[in-house]
C-alpha atoms as a PDB file:
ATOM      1  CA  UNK A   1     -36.315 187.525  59.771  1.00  0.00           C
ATOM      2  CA  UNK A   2     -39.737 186.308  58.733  1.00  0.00           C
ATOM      3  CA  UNK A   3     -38.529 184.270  55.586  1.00  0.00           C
ATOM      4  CA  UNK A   4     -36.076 182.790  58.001  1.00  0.00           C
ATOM      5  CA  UNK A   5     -38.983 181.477  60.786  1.00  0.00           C
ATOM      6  CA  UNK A   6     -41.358 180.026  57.463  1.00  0.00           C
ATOM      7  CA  UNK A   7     -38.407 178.413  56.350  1.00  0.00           C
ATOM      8  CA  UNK A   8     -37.615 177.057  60.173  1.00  0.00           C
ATOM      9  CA  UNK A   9     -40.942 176.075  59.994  1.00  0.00           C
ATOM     10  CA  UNK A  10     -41.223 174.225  56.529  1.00  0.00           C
ATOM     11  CA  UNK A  11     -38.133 172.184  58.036  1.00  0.00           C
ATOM     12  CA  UNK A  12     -39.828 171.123  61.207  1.00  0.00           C
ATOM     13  CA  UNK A  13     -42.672 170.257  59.011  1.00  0.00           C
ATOM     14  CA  UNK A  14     -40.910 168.238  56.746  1.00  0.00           C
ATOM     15  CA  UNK A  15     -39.200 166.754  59.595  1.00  0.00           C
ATOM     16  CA  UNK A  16     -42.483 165.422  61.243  1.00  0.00           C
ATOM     17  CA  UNK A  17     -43.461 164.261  57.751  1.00  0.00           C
ATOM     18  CA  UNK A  18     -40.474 162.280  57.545  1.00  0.00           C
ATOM     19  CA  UNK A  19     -40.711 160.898  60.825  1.00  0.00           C
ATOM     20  CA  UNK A  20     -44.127 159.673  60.089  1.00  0.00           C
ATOM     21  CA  UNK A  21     -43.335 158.255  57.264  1.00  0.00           C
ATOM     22  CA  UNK A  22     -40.441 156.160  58.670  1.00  0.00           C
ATOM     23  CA  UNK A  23     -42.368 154.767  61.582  1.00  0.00           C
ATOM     24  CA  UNK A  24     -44.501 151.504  61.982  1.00  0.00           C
ATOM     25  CA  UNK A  25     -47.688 151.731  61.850  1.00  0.00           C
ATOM     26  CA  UNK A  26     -50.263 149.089  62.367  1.00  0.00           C
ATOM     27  CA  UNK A  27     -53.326 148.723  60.540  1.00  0.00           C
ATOM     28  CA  UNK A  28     -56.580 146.171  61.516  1.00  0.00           C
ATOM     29  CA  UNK A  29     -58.426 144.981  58.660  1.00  0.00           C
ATOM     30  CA  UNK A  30     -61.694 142.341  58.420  1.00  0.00           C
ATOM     31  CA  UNK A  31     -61.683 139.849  55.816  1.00  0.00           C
ATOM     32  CA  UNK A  32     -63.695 137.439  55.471  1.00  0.00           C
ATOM     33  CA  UNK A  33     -63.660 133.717  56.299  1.00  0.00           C
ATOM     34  CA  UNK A  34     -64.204 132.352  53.147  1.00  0.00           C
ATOM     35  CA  UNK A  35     -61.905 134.093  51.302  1.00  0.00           C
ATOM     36  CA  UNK A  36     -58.611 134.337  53.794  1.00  0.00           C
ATOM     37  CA  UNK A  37     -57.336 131.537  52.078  1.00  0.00           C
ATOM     38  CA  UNK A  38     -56.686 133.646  49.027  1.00  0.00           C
ATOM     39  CA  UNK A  39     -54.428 135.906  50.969  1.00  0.00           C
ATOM     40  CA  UNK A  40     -52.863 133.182  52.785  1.00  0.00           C
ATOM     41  CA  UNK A  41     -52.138 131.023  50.146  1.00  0.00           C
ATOM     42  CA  UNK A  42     -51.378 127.726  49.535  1.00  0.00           C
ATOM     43  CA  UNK A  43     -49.008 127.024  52.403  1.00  0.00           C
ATOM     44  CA  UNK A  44     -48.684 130.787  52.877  1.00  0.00           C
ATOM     45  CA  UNK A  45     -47.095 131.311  49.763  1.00  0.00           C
ATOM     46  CA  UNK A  46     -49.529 134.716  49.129  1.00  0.00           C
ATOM     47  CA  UNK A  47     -48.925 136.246  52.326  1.00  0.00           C
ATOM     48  CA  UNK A  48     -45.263 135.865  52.520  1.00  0.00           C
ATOM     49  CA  UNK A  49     -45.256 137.676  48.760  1.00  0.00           C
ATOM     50  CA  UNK A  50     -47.068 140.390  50.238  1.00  0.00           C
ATOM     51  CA  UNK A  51     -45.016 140.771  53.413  1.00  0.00           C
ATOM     52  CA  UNK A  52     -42.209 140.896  51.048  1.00  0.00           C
ATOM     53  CA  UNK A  53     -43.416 143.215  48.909  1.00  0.00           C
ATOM     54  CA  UNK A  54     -44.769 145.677  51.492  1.00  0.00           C
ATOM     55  CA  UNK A  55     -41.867 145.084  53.237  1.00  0.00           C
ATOM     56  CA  UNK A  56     -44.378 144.587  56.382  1.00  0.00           C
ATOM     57  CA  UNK A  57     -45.658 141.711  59.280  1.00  0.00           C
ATOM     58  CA  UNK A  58     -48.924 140.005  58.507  1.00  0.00           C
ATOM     59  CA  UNK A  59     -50.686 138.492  61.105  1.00  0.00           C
ATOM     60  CA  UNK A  60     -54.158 136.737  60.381  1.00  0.00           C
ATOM     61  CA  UNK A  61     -55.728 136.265  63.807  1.00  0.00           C
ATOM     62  CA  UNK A  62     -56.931 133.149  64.849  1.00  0.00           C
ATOM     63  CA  UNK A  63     -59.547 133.902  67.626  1.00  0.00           C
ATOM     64  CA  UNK A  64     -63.271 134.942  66.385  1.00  0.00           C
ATOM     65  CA  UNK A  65     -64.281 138.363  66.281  1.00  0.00           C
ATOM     66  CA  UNK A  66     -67.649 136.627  64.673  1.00  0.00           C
ATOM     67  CA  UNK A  67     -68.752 133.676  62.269  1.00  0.00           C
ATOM     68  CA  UNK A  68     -68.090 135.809  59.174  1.00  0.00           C
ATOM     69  CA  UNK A  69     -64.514 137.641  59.680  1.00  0.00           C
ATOM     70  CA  UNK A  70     -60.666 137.248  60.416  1.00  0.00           C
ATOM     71  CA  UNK A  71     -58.829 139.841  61.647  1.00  0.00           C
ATOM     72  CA  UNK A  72     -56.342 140.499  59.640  1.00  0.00           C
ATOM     73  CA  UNK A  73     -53.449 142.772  61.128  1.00  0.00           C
ATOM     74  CA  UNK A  74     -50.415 144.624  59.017  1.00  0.00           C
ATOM     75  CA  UNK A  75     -47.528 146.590  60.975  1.00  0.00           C
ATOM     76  CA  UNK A  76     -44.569 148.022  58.808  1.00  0.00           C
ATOM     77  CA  UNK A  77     -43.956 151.536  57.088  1.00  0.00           C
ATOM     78  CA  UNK A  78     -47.338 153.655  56.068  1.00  0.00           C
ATOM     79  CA  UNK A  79     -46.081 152.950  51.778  1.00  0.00           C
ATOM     80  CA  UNK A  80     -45.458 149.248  52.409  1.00  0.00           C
ATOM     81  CA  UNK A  81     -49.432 148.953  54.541  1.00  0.00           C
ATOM     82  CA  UNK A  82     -50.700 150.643  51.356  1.00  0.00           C
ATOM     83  CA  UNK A  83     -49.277 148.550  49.030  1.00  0.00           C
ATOM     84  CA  UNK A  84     -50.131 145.381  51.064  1.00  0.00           C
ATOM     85  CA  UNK A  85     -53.908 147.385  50.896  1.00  0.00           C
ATOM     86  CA  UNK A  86     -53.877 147.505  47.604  1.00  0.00           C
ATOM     87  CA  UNK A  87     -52.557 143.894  46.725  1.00  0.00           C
ATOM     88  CA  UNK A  88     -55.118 142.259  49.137  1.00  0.00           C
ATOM     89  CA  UNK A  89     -57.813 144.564  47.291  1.00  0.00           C
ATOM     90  CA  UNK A  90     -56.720 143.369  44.160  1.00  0.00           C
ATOM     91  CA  UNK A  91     -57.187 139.507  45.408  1.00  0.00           C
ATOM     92  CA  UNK A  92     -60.281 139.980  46.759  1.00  0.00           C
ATOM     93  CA  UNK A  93     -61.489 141.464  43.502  1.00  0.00           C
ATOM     94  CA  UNK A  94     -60.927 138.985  41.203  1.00  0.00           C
ATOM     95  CA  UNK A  95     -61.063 135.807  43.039  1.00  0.00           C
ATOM     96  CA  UNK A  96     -64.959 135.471  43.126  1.00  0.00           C
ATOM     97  CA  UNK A  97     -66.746 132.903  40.817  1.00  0.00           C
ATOM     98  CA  UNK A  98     -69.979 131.718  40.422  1.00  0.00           C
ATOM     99  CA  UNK A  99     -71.465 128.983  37.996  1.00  0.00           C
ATOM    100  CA  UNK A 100     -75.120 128.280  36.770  1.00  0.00           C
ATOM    101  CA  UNK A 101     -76.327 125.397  34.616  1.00  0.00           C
ATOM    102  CA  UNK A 102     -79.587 126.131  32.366  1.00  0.00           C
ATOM    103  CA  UNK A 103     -81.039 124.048  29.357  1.00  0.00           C
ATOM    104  CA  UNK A 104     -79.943 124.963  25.998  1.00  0.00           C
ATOM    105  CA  UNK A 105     -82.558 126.649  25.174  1.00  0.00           C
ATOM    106  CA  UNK A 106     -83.167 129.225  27.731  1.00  0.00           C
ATOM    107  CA  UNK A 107     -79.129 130.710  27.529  1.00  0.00           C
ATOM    108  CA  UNK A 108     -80.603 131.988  23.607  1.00  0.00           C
ATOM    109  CA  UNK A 109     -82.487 134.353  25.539  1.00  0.00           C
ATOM    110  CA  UNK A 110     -79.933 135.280  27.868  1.00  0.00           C
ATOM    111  CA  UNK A 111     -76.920 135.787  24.976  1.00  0.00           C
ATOM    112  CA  UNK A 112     -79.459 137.434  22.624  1.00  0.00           C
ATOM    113  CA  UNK A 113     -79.489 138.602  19.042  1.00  0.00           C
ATOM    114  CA  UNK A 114     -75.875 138.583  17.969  1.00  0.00           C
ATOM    115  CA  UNK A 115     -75.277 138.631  21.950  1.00  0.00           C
ATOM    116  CA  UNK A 116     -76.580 142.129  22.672  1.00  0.00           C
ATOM    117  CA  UNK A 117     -78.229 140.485  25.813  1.00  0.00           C
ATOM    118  CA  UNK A 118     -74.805 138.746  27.232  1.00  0.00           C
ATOM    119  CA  UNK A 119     -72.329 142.146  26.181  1.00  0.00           C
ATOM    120  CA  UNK A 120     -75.589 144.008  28.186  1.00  0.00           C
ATOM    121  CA  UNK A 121     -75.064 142.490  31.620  1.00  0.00           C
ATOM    122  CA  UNK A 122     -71.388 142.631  30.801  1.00  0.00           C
ATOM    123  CA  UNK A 123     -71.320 146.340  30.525  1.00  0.00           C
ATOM    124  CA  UNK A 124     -73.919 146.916  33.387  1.00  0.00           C
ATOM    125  CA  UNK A 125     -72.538 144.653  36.167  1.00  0.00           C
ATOM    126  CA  UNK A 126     -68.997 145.004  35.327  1.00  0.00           C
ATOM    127  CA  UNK A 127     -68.220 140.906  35.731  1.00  0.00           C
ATOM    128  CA  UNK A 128     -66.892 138.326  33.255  1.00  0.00           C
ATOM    129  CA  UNK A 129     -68.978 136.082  32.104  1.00  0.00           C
ATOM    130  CA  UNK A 130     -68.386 132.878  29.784  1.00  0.00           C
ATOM    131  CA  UNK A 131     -70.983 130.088  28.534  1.00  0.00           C
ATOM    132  CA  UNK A 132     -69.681 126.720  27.610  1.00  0.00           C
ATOM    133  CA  UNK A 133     -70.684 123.365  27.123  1.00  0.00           C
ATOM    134  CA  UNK A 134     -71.436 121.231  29.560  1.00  0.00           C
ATOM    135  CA  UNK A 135     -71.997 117.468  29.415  1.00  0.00           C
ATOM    136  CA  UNK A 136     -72.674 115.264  32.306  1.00  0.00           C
ATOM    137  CA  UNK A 137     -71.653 111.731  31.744  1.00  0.00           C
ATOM    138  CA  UNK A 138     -74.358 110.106  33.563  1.00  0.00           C
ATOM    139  CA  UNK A 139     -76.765 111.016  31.675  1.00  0.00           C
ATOM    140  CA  UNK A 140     -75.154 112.752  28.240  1.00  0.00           C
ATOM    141  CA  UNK A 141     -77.684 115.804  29.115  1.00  0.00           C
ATOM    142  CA  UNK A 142     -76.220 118.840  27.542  1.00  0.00           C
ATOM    143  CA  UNK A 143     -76.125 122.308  29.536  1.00  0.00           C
ATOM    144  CA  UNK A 144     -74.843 125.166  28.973  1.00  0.00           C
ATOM    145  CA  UNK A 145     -72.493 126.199  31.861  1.00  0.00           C
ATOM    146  CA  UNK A 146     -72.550 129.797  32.903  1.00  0.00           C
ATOM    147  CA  UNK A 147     -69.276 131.257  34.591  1.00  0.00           C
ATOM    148  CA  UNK A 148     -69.276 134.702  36.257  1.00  0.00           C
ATOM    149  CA  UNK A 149     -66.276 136.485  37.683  1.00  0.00           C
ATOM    150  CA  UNK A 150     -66.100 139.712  39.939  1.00  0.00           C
ATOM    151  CA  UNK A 151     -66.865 141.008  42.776  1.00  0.00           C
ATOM    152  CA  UNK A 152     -69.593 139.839  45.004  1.00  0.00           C
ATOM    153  CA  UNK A 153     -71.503 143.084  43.877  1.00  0.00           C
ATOM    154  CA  UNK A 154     -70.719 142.164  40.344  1.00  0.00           C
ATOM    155  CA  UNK A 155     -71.688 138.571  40.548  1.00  0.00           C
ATOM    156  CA  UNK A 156     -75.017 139.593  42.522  1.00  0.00           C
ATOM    157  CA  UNK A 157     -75.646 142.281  39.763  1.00  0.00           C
ATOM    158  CA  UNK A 158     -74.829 140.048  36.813  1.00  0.00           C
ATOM    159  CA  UNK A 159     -77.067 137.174  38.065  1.00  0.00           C
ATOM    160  CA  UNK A 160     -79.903 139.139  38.939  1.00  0.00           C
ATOM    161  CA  UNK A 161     -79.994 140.412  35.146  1.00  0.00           C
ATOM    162  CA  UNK A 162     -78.993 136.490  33.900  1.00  0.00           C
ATOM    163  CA  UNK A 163     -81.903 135.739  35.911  1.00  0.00           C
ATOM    164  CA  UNK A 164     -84.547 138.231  34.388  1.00  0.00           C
ATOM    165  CA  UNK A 165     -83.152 137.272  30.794  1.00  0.00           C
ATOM    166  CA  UNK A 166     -84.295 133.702  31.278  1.00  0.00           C
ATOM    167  CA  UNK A 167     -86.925 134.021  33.328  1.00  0.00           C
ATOM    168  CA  UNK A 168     -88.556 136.442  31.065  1.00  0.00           C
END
C-alpha cells in the first residue's frame, strides 16, 4: 500500500513536470540599445533564426524603459526561451570591438619580447586582439592598428593593460 501511494505520487509529480514543461512561458530581458541590432538583424534576419530555432515569439519593445535599454520579451516553451537565452548570450559575447591607433614605436612595448607582453593581456583579459598596419592616405603616416574583441569586460580589461604597456 505504501509503494503504491510513492508511486501515485512520482506520477503526479511527473505529471506537473510535464505540464510545466509544455506550457508558455514568457520571459523579460534588457538589452541594450546599442547592440539590439545584433539580435535583430539586418532586416530581422537574426531574430527570425532565433524564433525559429527556439521555436518561440520575440518581441523587442519599442517604448523606453530608459536611454540605455530595450525590452526585449520571449514567450514559447521553457527549452526553446533557454535556447533563445543562450543564442542571444552568445551574440552579445562576441560582437564587441574596439580599435586604437598608436605610433610604431610604442606597440614594441605593448607586443614585447617575442610577444610575451601581447599573449599576457591575451591570457589575462580573455579578448582577441590583432595589430596591423595601418596607412592613412592623406598623409602616408604609418600606425599600427590595434583590434580588440570580447566582451565589454574583456575589452575594458584588455585596454586598461594595452594602456599601462605603452604608457609605461
Amino acid at each position: 500500500m505504501i509503494l503504491g501511494k510513492k508511486n501515485q505520487t512520482f506520477m503526479a509529480s511527473y505529471k506537473i513536470e510535464k505540464l510545466i514543461n509544455n506550457m508558455n512561458c514568457c520571459k523579460r530581458i534588457f538589452i541594450r540599445k546599442t547592440c539590439i541590432g545584433n539580435i535583430i538583424g539586418k532586416q530581422g534576419s537574426k531574430i527570425k533564426e532565433l524564433m525559429e530555432k527556439g521555436n518561440c515569439s520575440i518581441k523587442v519593445e519599442n517604448k523606453k524603459i530608459n536611454d540605455i535599454e530595450r525590452e526585449v520579451i520571449i514567450i514559447g516553451k521553457k527549452r526553446g526561451i533557454l535556447i533563445i537565452l543562450k543564442e542571444i548570450k552568445n551574440i552579445l559575447n562576441c560582437e564587441f570591438q574596439q580599435k586604437l591607433f598608436c605610433a610604431p614605436q610604442l606597440s614594441t612595448g605593448l607586443i614585447g619580447l617575442f610577444g610575451q607582453n601581447i599573449n599576457r593581456i591575451r591570457d589575462e583579459s580573455k579578448a582577441k586582439i590583432q595589430i596591423h598596419d595601418y596607412l592613412r592616405n592623406s598623409t602616408l603616416i604609418t600606425l599600427q592598428e590595434i583590434s580588440i574583441f570580447g566582451s565589454e569586460k574583456e575589452i575594458y580589461n584588455a585596454l586598461n593593460k594595452i594602456i599601462n604597456c605603452i604608457v609605461l
